[in-house]
C-alpha atoms as a PDB file:
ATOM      1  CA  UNK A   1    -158.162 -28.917  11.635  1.00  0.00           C
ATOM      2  CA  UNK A   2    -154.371 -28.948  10.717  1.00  0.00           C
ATOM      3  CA  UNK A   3    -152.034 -26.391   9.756  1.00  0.00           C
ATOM      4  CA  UNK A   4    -150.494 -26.447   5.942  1.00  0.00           C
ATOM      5  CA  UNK A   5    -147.426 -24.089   6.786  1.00  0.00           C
ATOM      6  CA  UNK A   6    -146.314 -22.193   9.446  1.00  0.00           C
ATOM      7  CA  UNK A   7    -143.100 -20.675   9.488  1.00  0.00           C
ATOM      8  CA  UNK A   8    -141.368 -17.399  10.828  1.00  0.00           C
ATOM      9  CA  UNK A   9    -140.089 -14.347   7.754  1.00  0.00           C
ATOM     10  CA  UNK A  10    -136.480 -13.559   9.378  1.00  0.00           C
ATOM     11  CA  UNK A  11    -134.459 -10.079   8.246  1.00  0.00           C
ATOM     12  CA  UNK A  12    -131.453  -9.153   9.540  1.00  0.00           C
ATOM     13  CA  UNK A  13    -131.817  -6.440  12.405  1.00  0.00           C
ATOM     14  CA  UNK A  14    -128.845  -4.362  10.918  1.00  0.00           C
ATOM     15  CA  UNK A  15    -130.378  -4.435   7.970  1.00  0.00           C
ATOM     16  CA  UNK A  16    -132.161  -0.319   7.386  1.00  0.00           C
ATOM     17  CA  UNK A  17    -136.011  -0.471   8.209  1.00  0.00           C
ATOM     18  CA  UNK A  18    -136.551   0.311   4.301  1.00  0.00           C
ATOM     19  CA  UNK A  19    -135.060  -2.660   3.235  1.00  0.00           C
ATOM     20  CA  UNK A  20    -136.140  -5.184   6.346  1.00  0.00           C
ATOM     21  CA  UNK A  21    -139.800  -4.207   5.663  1.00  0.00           C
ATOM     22  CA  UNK A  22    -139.735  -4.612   1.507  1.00  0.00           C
ATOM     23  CA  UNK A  23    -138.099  -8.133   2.612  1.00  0.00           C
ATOM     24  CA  UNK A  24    -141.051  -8.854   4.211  1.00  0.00           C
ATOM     25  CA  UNK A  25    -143.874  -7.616   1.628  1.00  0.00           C
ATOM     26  CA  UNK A  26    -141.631 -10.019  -0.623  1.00  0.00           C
ATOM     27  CA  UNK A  27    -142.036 -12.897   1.497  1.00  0.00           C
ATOM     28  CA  UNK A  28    -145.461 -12.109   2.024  1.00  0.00           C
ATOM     29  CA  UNK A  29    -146.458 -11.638  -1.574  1.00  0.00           C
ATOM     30  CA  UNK A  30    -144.923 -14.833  -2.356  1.00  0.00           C
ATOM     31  CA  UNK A  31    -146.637 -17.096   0.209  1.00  0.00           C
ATOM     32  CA  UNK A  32    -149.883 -14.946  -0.903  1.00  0.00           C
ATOM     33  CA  UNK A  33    -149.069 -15.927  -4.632  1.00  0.00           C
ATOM     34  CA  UNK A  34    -147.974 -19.409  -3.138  1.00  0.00           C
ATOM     35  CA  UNK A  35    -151.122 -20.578  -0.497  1.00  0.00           C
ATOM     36  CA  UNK A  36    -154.194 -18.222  -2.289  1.00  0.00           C
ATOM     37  CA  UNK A  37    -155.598 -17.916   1.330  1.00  0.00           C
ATOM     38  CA  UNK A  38    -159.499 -16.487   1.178  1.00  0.00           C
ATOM     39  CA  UNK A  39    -158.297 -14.479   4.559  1.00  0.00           C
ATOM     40  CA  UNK A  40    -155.659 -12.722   6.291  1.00  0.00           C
ATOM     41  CA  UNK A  41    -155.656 -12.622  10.276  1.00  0.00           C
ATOM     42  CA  UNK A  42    -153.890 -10.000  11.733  1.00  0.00           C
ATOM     43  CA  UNK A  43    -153.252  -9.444  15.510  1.00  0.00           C
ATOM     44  CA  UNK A  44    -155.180  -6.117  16.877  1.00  0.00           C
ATOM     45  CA  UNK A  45    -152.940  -4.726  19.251  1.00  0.00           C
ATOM     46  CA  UNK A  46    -154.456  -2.567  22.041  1.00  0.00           C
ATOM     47  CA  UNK A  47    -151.833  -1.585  24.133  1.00  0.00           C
ATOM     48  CA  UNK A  48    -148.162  -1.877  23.702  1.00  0.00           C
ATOM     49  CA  UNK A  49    -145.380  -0.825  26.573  1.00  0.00           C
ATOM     50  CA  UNK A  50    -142.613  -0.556  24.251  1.00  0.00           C
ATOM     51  CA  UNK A  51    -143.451   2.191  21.527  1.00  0.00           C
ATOM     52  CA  UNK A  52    -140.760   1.002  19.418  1.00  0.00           C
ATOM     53  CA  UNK A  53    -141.745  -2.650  19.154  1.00  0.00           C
ATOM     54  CA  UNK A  54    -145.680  -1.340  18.385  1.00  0.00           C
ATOM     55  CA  UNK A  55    -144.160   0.807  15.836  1.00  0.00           C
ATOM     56  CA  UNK A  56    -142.652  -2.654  14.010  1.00  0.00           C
ATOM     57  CA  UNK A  57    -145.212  -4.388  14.712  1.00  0.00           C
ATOM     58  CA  UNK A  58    -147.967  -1.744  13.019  1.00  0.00           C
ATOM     59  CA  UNK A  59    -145.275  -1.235  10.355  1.00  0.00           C
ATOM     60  CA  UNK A  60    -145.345  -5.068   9.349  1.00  0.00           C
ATOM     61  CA  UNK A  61    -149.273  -5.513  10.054  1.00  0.00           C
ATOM     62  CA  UNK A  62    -149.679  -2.909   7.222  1.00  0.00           C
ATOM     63  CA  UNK A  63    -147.348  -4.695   4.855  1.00  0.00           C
ATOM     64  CA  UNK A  64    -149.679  -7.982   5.300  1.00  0.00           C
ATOM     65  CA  UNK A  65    -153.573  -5.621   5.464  1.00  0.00           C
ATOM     66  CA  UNK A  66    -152.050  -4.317   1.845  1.00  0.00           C
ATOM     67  CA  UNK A  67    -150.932  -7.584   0.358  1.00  0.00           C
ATOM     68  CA  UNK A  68    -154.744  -8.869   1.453  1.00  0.00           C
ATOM     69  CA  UNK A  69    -155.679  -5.998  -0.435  1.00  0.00           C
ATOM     70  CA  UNK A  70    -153.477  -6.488  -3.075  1.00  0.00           C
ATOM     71  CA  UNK A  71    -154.110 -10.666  -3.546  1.00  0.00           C
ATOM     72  CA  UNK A  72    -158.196  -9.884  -3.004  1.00  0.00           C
ATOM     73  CA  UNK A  73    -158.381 -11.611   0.753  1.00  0.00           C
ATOM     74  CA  UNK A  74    -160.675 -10.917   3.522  1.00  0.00           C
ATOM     75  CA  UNK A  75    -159.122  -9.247   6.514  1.00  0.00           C
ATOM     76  CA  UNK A  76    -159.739 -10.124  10.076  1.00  0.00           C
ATOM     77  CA  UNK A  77    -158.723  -8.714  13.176  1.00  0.00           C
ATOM     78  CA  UNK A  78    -158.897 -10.429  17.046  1.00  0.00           C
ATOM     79  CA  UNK A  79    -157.158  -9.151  20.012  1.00  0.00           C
ATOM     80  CA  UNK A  80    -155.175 -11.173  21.982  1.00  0.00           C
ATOM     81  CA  UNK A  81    -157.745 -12.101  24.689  1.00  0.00           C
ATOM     82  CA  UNK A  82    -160.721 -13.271  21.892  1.00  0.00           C
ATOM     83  CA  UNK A  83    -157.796 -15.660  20.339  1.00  0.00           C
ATOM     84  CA  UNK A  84    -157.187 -16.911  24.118  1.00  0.00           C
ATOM     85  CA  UNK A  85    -160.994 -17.031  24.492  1.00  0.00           C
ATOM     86  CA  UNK A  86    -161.407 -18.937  21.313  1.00  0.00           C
ATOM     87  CA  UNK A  87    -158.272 -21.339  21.431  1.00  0.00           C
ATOM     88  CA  UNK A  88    -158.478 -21.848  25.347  1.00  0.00           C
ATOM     89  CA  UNK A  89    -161.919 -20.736  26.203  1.00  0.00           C
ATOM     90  CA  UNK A  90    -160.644 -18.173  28.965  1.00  0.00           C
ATOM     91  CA  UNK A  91    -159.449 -14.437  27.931  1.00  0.00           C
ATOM     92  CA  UNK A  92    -156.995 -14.176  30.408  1.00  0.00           C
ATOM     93  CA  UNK A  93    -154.671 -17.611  29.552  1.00  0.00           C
ATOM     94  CA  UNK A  94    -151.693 -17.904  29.677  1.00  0.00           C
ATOM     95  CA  UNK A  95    -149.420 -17.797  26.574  1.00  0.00           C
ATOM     96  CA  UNK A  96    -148.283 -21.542  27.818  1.00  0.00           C
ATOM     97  CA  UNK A  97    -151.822 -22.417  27.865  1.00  0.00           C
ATOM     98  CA  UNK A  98    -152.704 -20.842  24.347  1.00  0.00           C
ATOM     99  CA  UNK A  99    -149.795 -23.113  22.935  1.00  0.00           C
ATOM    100  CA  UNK A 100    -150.395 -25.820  24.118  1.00  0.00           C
ATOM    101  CA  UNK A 101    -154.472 -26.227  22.930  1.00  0.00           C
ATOM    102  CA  UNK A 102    -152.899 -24.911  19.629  1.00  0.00           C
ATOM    103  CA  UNK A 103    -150.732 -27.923  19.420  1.00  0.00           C
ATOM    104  CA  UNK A 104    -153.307 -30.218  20.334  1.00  0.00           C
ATOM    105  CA  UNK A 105    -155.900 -28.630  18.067  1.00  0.00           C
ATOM    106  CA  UNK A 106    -153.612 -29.119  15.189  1.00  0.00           C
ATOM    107  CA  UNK A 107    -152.732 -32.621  16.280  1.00  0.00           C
ATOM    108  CA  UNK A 108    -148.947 -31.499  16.457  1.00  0.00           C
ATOM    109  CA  UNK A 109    -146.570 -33.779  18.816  1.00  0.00           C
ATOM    110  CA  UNK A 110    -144.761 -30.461  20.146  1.00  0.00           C
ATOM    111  CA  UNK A 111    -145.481 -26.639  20.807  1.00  0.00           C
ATOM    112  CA  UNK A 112    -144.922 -24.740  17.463  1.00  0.00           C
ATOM    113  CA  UNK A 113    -141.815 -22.673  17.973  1.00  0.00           C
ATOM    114  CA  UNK A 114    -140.362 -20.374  18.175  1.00  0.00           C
ATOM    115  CA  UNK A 115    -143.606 -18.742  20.181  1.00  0.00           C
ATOM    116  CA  UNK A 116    -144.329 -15.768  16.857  1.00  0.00           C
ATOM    117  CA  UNK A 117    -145.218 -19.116  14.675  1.00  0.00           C
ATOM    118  CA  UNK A 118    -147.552 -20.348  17.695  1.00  0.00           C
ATOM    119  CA  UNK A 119    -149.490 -17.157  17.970  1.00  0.00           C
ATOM    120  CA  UNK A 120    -149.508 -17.133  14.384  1.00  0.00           C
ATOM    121  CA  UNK A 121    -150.928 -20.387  14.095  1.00  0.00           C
ATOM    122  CA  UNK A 122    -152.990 -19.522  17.534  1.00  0.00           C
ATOM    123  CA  UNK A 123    -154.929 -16.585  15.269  1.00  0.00           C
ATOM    124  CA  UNK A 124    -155.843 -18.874  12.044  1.00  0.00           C
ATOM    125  CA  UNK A 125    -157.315 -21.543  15.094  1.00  0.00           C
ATOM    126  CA  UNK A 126    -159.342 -18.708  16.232  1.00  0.00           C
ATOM    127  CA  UNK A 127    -160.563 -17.726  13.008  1.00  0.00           C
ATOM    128  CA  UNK A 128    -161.206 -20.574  11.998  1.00  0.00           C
ATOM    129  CA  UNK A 129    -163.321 -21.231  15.138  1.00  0.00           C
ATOM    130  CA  UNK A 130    -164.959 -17.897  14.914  1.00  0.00           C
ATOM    131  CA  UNK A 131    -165.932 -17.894  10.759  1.00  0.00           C
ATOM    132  CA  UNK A 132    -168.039 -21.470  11.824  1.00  0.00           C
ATOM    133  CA  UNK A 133    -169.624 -19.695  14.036  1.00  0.00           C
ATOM    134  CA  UNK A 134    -170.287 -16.367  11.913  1.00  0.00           C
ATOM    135  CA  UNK A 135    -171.324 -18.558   8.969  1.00  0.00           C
ATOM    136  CA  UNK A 136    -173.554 -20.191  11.179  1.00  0.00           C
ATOM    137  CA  UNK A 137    -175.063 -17.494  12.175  1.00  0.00           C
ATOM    138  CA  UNK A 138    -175.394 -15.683   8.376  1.00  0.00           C
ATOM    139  CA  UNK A 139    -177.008 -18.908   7.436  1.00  0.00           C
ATOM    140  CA  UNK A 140    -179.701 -19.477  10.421  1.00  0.00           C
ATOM    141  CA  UNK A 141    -181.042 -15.519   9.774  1.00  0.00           C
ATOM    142  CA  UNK A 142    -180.887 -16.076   5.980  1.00  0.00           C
ATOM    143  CA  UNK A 143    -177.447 -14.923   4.774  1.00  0.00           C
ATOM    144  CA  UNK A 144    -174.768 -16.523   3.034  1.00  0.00           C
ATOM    145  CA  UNK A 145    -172.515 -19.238   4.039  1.00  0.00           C
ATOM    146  CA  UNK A 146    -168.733 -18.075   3.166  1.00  0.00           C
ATOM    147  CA  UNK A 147    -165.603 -21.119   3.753  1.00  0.00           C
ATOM    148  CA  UNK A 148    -161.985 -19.994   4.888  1.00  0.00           C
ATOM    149  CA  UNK A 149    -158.478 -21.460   3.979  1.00  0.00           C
ATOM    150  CA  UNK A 150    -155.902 -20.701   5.223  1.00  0.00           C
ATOM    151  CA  UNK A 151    -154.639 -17.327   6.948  1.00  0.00           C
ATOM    152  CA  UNK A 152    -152.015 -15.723   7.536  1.00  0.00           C
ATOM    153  CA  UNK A 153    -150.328 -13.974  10.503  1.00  0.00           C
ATOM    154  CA  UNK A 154    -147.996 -11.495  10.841  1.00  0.00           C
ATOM    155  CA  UNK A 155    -145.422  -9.974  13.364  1.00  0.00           C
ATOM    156  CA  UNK A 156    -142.506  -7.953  13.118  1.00  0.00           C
ATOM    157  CA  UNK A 157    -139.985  -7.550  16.477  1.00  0.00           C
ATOM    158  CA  UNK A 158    -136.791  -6.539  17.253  1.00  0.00           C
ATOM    159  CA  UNK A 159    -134.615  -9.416  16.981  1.00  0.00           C
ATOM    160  CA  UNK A 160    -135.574  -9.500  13.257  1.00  0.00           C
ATOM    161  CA  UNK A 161    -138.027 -12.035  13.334  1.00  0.00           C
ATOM    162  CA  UNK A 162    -141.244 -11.639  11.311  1.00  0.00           C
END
Protein backbone atom coordinates (compact mmCIF):
# COMPACT_ATOMS: atom_id res chain seq x y z
CA UNK A 1 0.00 0.00 0.00
CA UNK A 2 1.45 3.57 -0.59
CA UNK A 3 -0.03 6.85 -0.77
CA UNK A 4 0.01 8.85 -4.36
CA UNK A 5 -0.68 12.41 -2.77
CA UNK A 6 -1.46 13.72 0.33
CA UNK A 7 -1.47 17.21 0.97
CA UNK A 8 -3.45 19.84 3.14
CA UNK A 9 -6.17 22.69 0.94
CA UNK A 10 -5.10 26.00 2.98
CA UNK A 11 -7.56 29.38 2.82
CA UNK A 12 -6.92 32.25 4.53
CA UNK A 13 -9.01 32.50 7.88
CA UNK A 14 -9.89 36.25 7.14
CA UNK A 15 -10.96 35.32 4.14
CA UNK A 16 -15.48 35.41 4.34
CA UNK A 17 -16.80 31.72 4.79
CA UNK A 18 -18.39 32.18 1.12
CA UNK A 19 -15.29 32.55 -0.45
CA UNK A 20 -12.96 30.08 1.92
CA UNK A 21 -15.47 27.25 1.18
CA UNK A 22 -15.78 27.84 -2.94
CA UNK A 23 -11.77 27.77 -2.52
CA UNK A 24 -12.08 24.55 -1.36
CA UNK A 25 -14.80 22.90 -3.83
CA UNK A 26 -12.10 24.37 -6.37
CA UNK A 27 -9.34 22.53 -4.98
CA UNK A 28 -11.38 19.64 -4.57
CA UNK A 29 -12.82 19.52 -8.04
CA UNK A 30 -9.46 19.79 -9.39
CA UNK A 31 -7.72 16.93 -7.54
CA UNK A 32 -11.17 15.01 -8.40
CA UNK A 33 -10.59 15.98 -12.18
CA UNK A 34 -6.77 15.37 -11.41
CA UNK A 35 -6.59 11.63 -9.36
CA UNK A 36 -10.27 10.06 -10.83
CA UNK A 37 -10.52 8.31 -7.36
CA UNK A 38 -13.44 5.36 -7.51
CA UNK A 39 -14.16 6.67 -3.68
CA UNK A 40 -14.34 9.46 -1.39
CA UNK A 41 -13.75 8.85 2.51
CA UNK A 42 -15.11 11.23 4.65
CA UNK A 43 -14.71 11.40 8.49
CA UNK A 44 -18.25 10.73 10.40
CA UNK A 45 -18.16 12.91 13.20
CA UNK A 46 -20.24 11.91 16.27
CA UNK A 47 -19.68 14.33 18.73
CA UNK A 48 -17.96 17.61 18.55
CA UNK A 49 -17.26 20.07 21.80
CA UNK A 50 -16.74 23.06 19.82
CA UNK A 51 -20.01 23.82 17.72
CA UNK A 52 -18.19 26.15 15.62
CA UNK A 53 -15.38 23.87 14.48
CA UNK A 54 -18.31 20.95 13.70
CA UNK A 55 -20.03 23.58 11.83
CA UNK A 56 -16.62 23.90 9.40
CA UNK A 57 -16.02 20.79 9.49
CA UNK A 58 -19.81 19.60 8.21
CA UNK A 59 -19.60 22.68 5.96
CA UNK A 60 -16.38 21.29 4.12
CA UNK A 61 -17.49 17.44 4.39
CA UNK A 62 -20.47 18.55 2.18
CA UNK A 63 -18.30 20.36 -0.33
CA UNK A 64 -16.26 16.89 -0.81
CA UNK A 65 -19.96 14.26 -0.45
CA UNK A 66 -21.11 16.74 -3.55
CA UNK A 67 -17.98 16.73 -5.63
CA UNK A 68 -18.22 12.59 -5.16
CA UNK A 69 -21.50 13.17 -6.43
CA UNK A 70 -20.59 15.41 -8.93
CA UNK A 71 -17.20 13.29 -10.36
CA UNK A 72 -19.51 9.80 -10.00
CA UNK A 73 -17.40 8.34 -6.74
CA UNK A 74 -18.51 6.08 -4.09
CA UNK A 75 -18.85 7.64 -0.68
CA UNK A 76 -17.71 6.15 2.53
CA UNK A 77 -18.03 7.11 5.94
CA UNK A 78 -15.91 5.65 9.31
CA UNK A 79 -15.82 7.23 12.61
CA UNK A 80 -12.86 7.92 14.24
CA UNK A 81 -12.64 4.78 16.46
CA UNK A 82 -13.30 2.09 13.24
CA UNK A 83 -10.22 4.06 11.43
CA UNK A 84 -8.21 3.51 14.88
CA UNK A 85 -9.62 -0.05 14.90
CA UNK A 86 -8.62 -0.65 11.36
CA UNK A 87 -5.16 1.24 11.19
CA UNK A 88 -4.12 0.21 14.87
CA UNK A 89 -6.40 -2.62 15.67
CA UNK A 90 -7.69 -0.92 19.02
CA UNK A 91 -10.71 1.79 18.95
CA UNK A 92 -9.50 3.71 21.61
CA UNK A 93 -5.61 4.62 20.20
CA UNK A 94 -4.09 7.18 20.50
CA UNK A 95 -3.77 9.79 17.70
CA UNK A 96 0.26 9.16 18.17
CA UNK A 97 -0.42 5.60 17.73
CA UNK A 98 -2.79 6.00 14.59
CA UNK A 99 0.21 7.98 12.95
CA UNK A 100 2.58 6.19 13.45
CA UNK A 101 1.05 2.53 11.87
CA UNK A 102 -0.04 5.01 9.08
CA UNK A 103 3.52 5.84 8.39
CA UNK A 104 4.66 2.46 8.56
CA UNK A 105 1.77 1.10 6.50
CA UNK A 106 2.67 3.46 3.78
CA UNK A 107 6.35 2.71 4.13
CA UNK A 108 6.95 6.55 4.86
CA UNK A 109 10.38 7.42 6.84
CA UNK A 110 8.39 10.14 9.01
CA UNK A 111 4.79 10.86 10.45
CA UNK A 112 2.76 12.66 7.67
CA UNK A 113 2.29 16.20 8.87
CA UNK A 114 0.87 18.38 9.70
CA UNK A 115 -1.60 15.74 11.75
CA UNK A 116 -5.12 16.80 9.12
CA UNK A 117 -2.87 15.05 6.18
CA UNK A 118 -2.22 11.95 8.65
CA UNK A 119 -5.83 11.40 9.47
CA UNK A 120 -6.47 11.98 5.99
CA UNK A 121 -4.20 9.47 4.87
CA UNK A 122 -5.25 7.38 8.24
CA UNK A 123 -9.06 7.14 6.53
CA UNK A 124 -7.94 5.95 2.82
CA UNK A 125 -5.65 3.07 5.07
CA UNK A 126 -8.83 2.15 6.64
CA UNK A 127 -10.77 1.96 3.63
CA UNK A 128 -8.66 0.43 1.96
CA UNK A 129 -8.42 -2.26 4.69
CA UNK A 130 -12.12 -2.40 5.08
CA UNK A 131 -13.23 -2.60 0.97
CA UNK A 132 -10.73 -6.08 1.04
CA UNK A 133 -12.60 -7.19 3.45
CA UNK A 134 -16.21 -6.14 2.07
CA UNK A 135 -15.18 -7.45 -1.36
CA UNK A 136 -14.27 -10.47 0.25
CA UNK A 137 -17.14 -10.95 1.69
CA UNK A 138 -19.54 -9.92 -1.62
CA UNK A 139 -17.49 -12.48 -3.39
CA UNK A 140 -17.59 -15.63 -0.83
CA UNK A 141 -21.79 -15.20 -0.69
CA UNK A 142 -21.88 -14.65 -4.49
CA UNK A 143 -21.68 -10.88 -5.12
CA UNK A 144 -19.43 -8.79 -6.95
CA UNK A 145 -15.90 -7.98 -6.39
CA UNK A 146 -15.52 -3.95 -6.68
CA UNK A 147 -11.40 -2.40 -6.53
CA UNK A 148 -10.71 1.13 -4.88
CA UNK A 149 -8.09 3.88 -5.81
CA UNK A 150 -7.49 6.31 -4.22
CA UNK A 151 -9.69 8.48 -1.69
CA UNK A 152 -9.93 11.39 -0.55
CA UNK A 153 -10.29 13.11 2.86
CA UNK A 154 -11.48 16.13 3.93
CA UNK A 155 -11.34 18.64 6.92
CA UNK A 156 -11.98 22.11 7.37
CA UNK A 157 -10.72 24.00 10.93
CA UNK A 158 -10.17 27.16 12.17
CA UNK A 159 -6.74 28.05 11.44
CA UNK A 160 -7.69 27.77 7.73
CA UNK A 161 -6.43 24.54 7.04
CA UNK A 162 -8.47 22.12 4.90
Amino acid sequence: MAASVAGVIETDPAAPLHERLWMVQHEIDSLMDDLHPEAVVVERVFFQVNARTAMSVGQVSGLALAAAAKFGCDVVQYTPNEVKQAVVGYGAASKDQVQRMVAATLGLEIVPRPADVADALALAVCHLASSSFHRAVRTAVGGTSETYGMTVGSNMKEGGRT
